[in-house]
Protein backbone atom coordinates (compact mmCIF):
# COMPACT_ATOMS: atom_id res chain seq x y z
CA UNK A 1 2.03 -92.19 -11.88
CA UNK A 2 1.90 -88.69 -9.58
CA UNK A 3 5.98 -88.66 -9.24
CA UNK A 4 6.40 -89.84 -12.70
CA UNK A 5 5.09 -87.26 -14.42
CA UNK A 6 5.76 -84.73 -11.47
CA UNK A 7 9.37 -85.48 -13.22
CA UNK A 8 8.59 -84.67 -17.16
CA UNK A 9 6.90 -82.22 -15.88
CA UNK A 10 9.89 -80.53 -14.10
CA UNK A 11 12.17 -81.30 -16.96
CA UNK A 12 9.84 -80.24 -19.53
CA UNK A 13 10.57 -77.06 -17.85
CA UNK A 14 14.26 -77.02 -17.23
CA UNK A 15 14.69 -77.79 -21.24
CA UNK A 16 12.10 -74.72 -22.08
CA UNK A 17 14.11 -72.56 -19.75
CA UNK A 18 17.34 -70.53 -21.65
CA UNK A 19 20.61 -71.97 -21.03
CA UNK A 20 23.16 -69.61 -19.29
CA UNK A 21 26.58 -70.08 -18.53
CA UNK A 22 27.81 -67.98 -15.74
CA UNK A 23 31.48 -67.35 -14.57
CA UNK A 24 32.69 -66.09 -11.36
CA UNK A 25 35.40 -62.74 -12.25
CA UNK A 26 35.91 -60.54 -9.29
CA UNK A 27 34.80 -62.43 -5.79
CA UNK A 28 34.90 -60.22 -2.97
CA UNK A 29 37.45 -60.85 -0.23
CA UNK A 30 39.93 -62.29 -2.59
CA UNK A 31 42.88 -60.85 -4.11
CA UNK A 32 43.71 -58.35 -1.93
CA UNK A 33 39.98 -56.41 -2.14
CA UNK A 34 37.32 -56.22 0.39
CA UNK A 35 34.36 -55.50 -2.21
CA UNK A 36 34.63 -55.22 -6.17
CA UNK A 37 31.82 -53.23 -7.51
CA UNK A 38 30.45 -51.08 -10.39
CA UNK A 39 31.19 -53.80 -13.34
CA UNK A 40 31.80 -52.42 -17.05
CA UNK A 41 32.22 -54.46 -20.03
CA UNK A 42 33.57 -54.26 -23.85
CA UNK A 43 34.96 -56.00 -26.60
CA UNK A 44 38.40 -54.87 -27.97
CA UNK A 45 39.05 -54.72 -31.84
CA UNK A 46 41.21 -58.00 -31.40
CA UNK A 47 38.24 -60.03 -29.95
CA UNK A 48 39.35 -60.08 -26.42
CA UNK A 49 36.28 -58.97 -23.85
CA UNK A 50 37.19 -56.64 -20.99
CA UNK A 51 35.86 -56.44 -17.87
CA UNK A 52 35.99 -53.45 -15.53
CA UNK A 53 35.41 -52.95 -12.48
CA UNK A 54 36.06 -50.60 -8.87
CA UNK A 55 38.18 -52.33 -6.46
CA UNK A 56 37.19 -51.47 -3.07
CA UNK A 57 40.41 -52.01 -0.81
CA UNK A 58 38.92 -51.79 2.91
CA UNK A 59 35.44 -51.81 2.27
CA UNK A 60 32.09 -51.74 0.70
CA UNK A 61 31.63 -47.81 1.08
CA UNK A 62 31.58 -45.47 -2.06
CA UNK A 63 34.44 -43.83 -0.79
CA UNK A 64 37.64 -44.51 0.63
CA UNK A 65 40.67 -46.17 -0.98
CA UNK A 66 39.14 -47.67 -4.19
CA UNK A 67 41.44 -48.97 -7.35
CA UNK A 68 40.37 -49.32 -11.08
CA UNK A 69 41.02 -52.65 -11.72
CA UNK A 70 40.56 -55.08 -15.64
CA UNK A 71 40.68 -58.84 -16.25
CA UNK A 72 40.82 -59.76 -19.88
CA UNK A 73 39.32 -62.88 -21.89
CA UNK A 74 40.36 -64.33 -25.19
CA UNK A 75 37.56 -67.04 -25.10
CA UNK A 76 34.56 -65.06 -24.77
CA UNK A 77 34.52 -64.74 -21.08
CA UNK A 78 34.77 -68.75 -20.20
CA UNK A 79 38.45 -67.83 -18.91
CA UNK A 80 39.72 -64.78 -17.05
CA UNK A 81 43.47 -63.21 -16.86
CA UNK A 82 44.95 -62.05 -13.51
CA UNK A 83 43.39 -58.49 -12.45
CA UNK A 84 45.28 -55.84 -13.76
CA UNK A 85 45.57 -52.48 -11.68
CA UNK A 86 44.72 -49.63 -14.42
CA UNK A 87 44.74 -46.51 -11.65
CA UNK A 88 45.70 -46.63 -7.84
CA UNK A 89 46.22 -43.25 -6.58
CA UNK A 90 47.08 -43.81 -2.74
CA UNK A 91 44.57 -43.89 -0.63
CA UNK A 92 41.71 -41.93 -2.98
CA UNK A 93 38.86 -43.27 -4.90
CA UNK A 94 39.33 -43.86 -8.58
CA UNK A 95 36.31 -45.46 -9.83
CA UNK A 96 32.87 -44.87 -12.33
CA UNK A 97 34.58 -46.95 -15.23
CA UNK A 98 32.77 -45.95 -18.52
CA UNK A 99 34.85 -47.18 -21.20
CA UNK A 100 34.08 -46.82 -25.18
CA UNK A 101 35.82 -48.03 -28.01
CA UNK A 102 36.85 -45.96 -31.14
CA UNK A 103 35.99 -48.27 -33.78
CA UNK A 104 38.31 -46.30 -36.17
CA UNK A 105 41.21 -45.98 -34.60
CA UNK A 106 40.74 -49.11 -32.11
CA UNK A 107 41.91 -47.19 -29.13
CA UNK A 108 39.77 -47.83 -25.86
CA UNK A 109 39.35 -44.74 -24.11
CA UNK A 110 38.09 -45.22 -19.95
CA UNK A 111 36.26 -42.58 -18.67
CA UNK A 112 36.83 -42.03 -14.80
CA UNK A 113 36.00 -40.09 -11.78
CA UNK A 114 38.34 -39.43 -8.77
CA UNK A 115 37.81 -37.36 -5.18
CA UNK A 116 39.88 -38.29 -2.13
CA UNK A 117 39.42 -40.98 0.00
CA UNK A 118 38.39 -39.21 2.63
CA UNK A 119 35.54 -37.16 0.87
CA UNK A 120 31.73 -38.68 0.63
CA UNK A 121 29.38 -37.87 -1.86
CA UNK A 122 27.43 -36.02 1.13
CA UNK A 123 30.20 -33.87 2.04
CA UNK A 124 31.09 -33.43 -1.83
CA UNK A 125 27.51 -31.96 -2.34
CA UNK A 126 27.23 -30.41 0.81
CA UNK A 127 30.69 -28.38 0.03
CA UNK A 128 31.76 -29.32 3.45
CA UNK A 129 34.87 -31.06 2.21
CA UNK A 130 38.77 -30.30 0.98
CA UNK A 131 38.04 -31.35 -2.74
CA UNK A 132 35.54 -32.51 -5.20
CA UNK A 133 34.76 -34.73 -7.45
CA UNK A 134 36.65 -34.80 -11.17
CA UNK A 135 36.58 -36.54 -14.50
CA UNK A 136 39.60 -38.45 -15.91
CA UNK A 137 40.85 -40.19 -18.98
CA UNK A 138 43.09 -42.99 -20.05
CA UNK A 139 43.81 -44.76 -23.10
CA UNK A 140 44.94 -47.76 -24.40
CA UNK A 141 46.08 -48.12 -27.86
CA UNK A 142 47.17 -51.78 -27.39
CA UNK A 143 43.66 -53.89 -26.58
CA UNK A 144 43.38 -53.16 -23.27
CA UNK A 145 47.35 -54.21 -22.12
CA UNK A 146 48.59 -50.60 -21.69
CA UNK A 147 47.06 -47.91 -20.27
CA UNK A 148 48.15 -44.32 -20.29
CA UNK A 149 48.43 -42.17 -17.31
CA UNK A 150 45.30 -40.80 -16.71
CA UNK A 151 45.01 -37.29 -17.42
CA UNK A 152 41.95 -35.00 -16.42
CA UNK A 153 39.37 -33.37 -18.04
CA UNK A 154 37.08 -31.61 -15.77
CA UNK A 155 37.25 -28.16 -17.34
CA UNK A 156 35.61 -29.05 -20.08
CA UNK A 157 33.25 -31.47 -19.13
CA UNK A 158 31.54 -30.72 -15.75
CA UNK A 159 29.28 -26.81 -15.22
CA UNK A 160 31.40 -24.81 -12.13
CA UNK A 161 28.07 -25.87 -10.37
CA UNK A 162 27.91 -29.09 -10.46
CA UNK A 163 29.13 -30.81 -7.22
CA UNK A 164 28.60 -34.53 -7.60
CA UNK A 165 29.68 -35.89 -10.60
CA UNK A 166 29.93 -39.68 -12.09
CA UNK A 167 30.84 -41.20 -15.49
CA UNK A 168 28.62 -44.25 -16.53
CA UNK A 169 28.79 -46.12 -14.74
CA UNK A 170 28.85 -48.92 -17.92
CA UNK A 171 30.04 -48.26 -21.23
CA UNK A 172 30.24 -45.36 -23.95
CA UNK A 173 28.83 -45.45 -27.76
CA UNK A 174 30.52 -44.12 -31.03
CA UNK A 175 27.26 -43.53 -33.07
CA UNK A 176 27.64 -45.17 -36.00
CA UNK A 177 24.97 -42.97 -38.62
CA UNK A 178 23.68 -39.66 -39.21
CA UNK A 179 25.16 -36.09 -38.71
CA UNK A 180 27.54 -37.13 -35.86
CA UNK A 181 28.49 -40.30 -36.94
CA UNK A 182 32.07 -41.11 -35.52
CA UNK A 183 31.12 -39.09 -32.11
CA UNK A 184 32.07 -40.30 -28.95
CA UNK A 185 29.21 -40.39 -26.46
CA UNK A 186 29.53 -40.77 -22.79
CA UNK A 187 26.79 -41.10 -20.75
CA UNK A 188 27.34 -39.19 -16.79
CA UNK A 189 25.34 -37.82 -14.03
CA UNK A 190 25.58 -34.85 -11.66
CA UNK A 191 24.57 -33.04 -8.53
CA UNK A 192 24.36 -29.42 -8.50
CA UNK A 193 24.12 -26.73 -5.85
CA UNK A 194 20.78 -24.90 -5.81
CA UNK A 195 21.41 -20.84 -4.87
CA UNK A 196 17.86 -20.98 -3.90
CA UNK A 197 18.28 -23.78 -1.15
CA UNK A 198 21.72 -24.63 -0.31
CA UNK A 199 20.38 -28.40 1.16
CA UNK A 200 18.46 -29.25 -1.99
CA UNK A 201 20.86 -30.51 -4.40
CA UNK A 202 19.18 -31.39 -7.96
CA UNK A 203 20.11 -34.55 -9.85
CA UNK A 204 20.20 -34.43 -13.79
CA UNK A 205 21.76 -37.09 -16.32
CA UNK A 206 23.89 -35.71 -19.10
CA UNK A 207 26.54 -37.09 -21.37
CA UNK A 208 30.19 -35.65 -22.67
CA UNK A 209 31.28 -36.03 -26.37
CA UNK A 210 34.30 -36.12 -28.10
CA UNK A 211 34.30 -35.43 -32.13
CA UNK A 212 37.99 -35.83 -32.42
CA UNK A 213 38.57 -39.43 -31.66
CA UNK A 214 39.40 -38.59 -27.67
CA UNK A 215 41.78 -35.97 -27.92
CA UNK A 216 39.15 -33.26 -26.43
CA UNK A 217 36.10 -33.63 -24.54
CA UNK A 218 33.37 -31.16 -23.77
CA UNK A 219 29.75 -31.47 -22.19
CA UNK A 220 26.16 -32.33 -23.55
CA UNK A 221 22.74 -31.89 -23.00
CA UNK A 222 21.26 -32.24 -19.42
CA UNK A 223 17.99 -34.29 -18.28
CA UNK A 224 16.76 -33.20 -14.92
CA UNK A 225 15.50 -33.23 -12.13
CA UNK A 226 15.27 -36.20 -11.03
CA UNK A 227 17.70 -38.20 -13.36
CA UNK A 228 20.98 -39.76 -12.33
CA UNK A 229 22.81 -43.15 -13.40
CA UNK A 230 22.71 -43.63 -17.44
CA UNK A 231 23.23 -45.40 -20.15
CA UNK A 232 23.04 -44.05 -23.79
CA UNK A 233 21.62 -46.41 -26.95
CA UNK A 234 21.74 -45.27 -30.77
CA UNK A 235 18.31 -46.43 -32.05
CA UNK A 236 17.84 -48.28 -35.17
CA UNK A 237 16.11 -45.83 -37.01
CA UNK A 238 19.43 -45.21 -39.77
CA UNK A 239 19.69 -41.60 -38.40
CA UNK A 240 21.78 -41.81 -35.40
CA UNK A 241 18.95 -40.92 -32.45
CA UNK A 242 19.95 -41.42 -29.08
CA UNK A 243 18.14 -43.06 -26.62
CA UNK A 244 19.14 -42.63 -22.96
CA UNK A 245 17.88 -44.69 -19.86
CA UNK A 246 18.26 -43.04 -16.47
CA UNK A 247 17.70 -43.93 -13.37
CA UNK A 248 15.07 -41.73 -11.95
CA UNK A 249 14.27 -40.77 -8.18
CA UNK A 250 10.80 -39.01 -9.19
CA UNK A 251 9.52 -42.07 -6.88
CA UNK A 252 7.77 -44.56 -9.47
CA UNK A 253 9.51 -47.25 -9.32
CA UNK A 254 10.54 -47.12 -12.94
CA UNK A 255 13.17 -45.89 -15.45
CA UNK A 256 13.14 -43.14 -17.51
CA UNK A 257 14.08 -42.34 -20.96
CA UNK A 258 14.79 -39.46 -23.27
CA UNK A 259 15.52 -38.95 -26.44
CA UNK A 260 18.57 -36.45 -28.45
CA UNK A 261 18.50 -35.94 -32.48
CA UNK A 262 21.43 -34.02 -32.88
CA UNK A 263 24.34 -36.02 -31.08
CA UNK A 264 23.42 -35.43 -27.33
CA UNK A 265 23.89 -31.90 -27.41
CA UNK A 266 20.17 -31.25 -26.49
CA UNK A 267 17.35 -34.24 -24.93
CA UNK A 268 13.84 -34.60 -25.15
CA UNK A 269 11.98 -33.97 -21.34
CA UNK A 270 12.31 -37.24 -19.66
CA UNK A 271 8.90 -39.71 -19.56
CA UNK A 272 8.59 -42.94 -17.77
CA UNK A 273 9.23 -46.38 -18.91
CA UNK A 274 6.69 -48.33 -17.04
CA UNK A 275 7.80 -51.95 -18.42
CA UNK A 276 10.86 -51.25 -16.58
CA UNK A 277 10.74 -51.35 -13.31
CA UNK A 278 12.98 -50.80 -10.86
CA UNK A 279 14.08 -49.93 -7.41
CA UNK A 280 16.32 -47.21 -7.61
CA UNK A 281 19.81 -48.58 -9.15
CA UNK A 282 22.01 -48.57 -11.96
CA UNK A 283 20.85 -50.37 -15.24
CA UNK A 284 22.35 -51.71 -18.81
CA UNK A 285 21.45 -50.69 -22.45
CA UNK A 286 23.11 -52.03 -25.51
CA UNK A 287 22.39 -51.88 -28.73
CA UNK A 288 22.98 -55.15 -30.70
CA UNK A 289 24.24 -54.92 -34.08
CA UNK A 290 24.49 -58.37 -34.11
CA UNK A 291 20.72 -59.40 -33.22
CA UNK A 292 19.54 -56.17 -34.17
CA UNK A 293 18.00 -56.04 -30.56
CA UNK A 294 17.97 -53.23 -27.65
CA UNK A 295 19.02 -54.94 -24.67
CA UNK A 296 18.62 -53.70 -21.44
CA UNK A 297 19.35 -55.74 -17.71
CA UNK A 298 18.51 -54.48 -14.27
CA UNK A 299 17.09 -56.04 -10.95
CA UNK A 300 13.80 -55.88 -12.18
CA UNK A 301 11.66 -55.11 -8.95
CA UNK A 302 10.11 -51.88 -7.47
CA UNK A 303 11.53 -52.42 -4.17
CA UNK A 304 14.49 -54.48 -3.83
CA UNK A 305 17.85 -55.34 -5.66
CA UNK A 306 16.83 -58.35 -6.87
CA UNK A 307 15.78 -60.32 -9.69
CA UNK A 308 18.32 -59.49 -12.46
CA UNK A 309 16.87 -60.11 -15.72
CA UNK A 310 17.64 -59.09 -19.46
CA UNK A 311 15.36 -57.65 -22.00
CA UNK A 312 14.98 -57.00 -25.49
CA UNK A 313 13.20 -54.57 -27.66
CA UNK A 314 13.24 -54.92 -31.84
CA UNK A 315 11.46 -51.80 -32.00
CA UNK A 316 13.56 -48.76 -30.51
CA UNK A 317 12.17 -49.27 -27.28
CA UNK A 318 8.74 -49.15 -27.82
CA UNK A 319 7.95 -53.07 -26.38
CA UNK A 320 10.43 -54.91 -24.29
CA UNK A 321 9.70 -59.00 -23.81
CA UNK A 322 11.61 -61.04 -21.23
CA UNK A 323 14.58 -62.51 -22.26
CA UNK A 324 16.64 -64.09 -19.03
CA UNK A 325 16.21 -64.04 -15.50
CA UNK A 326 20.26 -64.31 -14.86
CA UNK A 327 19.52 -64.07 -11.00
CA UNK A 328 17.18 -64.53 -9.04
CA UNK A 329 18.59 -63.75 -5.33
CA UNK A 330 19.92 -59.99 -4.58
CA UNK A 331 21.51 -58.45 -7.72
CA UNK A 332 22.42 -54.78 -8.49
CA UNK A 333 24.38 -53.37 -10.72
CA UNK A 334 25.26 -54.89 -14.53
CA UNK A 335 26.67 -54.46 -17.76
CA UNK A 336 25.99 -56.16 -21.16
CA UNK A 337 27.99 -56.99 -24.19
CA UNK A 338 27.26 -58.51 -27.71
CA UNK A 339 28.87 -61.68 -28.45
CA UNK A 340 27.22 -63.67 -31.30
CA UNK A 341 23.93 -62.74 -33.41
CA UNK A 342 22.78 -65.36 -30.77
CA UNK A 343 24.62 -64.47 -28.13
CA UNK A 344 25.14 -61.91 -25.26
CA UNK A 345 26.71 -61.54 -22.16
CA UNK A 346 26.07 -59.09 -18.69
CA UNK A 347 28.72 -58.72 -16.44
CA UNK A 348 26.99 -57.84 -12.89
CA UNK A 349 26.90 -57.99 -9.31
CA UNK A 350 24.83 -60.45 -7.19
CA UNK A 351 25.06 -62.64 -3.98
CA UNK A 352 23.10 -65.22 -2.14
CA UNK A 353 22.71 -62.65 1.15
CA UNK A 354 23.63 -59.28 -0.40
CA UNK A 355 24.01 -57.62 -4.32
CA UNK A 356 27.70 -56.97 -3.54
CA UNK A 357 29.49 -60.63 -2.94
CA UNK A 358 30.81 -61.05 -6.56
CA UNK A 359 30.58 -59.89 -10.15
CA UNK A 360 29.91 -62.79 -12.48
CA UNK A 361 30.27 -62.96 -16.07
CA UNK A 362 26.70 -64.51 -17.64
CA UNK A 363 26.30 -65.64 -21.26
CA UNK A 364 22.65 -65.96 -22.22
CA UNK A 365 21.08 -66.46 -25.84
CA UNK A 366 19.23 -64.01 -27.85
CA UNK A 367 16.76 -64.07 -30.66
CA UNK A 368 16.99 -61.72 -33.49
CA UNK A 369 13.47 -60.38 -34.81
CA UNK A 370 11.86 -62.00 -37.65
CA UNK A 371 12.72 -60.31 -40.79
């Protein structure tokens, strides 16, 4: 009787648990890459889904000779196309995809940051290298099959200051109500030199805008100290609020939010978010029009990369509740899309020994609040 219902018991639990589908995109080691990292993901205006991510050509490091490299799907991520090379510059790092779609126009604009190969963030903020780190643009005006050349933007988007400097990584917003609807808004962090103390070198979030569907860009409001990788939500509140997640080195152990009323030009002072833990790393937000959900992924643990698992708030953020662990084992950075009103997808890193072995695509239900 013990094994028999040891076995209902165990699939009495595997039928309660939430089905996911997961896809393998970029593996590392294969096609010509030692490590593919920093995975961003969006849906074009023809349906397809687009996945981003850094190509790391020799290996893991943040620097060094890295390529920005797509794969497209027209089945909602259960197929992939070949990889697609959108920037290789030599022997220089082209990397911190942030793309956004212009739901007007239907171009995708990629956001982008570049230094050479040879310079590491260290050196970068320690000014003890031949260049620095700048922002970039391309376009495509076709789905995602041609790209423009990219073209930079650093004069109007990063403070003379400012030293280290990345875009995303993840995806951009158009917010769709209130003052600034039809804005671009591209979430970024920074490093800046301190006149004070030449070794301390303050981190702050901040986003860049664009009000003329991508033909100019120019900076935002700051969040700092303390603040770095970002991701930037429109609440549903009808009057186009921005919420933006950071990751925060203030030594909690948990993410930090703020909040911007008139288009990211200014932020509210950063405050914990104590439901969401992590351990220093990169982390999703999406708003889903579909579900009318905030979702948000990360490796939810204080300590480790590990345990990547979705959540969803119907109330702007106030109360998050569990939605998917989509792994378990060492997981780092991610990426989530809206598929279905009961469906969404995260595109993130993960391995069985180490975060960094592959980026799989993972399609997970949702369920839309009550009404």
């Amino acid at each position: 009787m013990r094994p028999f219902l040891a076995f209902f018991a165990l699939l009495s639990s595997a039928l309660a648990a939430p089905a996911i589908d997961k896809t393998d995109v970029f593996v590392s080691g294969r096609d010509g890459y030692h490590h593919y990292r920093i995975p961003a993901i969006i849906r074009a205006k023809n349906g397809n889904v687009l996945a981003f991510c850094e190509g790391r050509k020799n290996g893991g490091g943040d620097a060094g000779d890295i390529d920005m490299l797509l794969k497209h799907s027209t089945d909602n991520g259960k197929t992939w196309s070949a990889q697609q090379v959108i920037w290789d510059d030599a022997d220089n790092t082209c990397g911190n995809p942030c793309p956004v779609i212009d739901e007007t126009t239907g171009t995708i604009f990629l956001l982008l940051t570049h230094n050479l190969g040879s310079d590491k963030e260290k050196d970068i903020i320690a000014h003890t290298v031949r260049g620095s780190r700048t922002v970039w643009l391309t376009s495509s005006a076709d789905h995602g099959v041609t790209w423009t050349k990219p073209v930079e933007i650093t004069s109007t988007t990063k403070a003379p200051t400012w030293t280290w400097y990345a875009t995303g990584p993840g995806i951009g917003i158009q917010i769709q109500r209130g003052p600034h609807a039809g804005r671009l808004v591209i979430p970024c962090d920074y490093s800046e030199t301190d006149p004070a103390d030449p070794k301390r070198a303050p981190k702050g979030s901040h986003v860049i805008f664009s009000d003329d569907h991508g033909k100019s860009w120019q900076l935002g409001g700051t969040i700092a100290p303390g603040m770095n990788e970002c991701q930037v939500a429109e609440l549903f509140d009808g009057r186009g609020t921005l919420l933006i997640d950071m990751r925060s080195y203030l030594g909690r152990a948990v993410r930090a939010e703020s909040l911007s009323a008139d288009g990211g030009a200014t932020w509210s002072a950063a405050v914990d978010a104590p439901v969401l833990i992590e351990p220093t790393c990169q982390a999703s937000l999406l708003r889903d029009d579909a579900a009318k959900l905030l979702l948000f992924s990360n490796p939810a643990d204080r300590k480790k990369r590990v345990n990547l698992t979705v959540r969803a708030s119907a109330d702007n953020a106030k109360t998050w509740r569990d939605v998917a662990v989509l792994h378990a084992g060492p997981s780092a950075y991610s990426s989530l899309i809206a598929l279905t009103a009961t469906d969404a997808a995260c595109l993130y890193e993960c391995g069985e020994k180490n975060p960094y072995e592959k980026i799989v695509f993972a399609r997970f239900a949702v369920t839309p609040p009550k009404s």
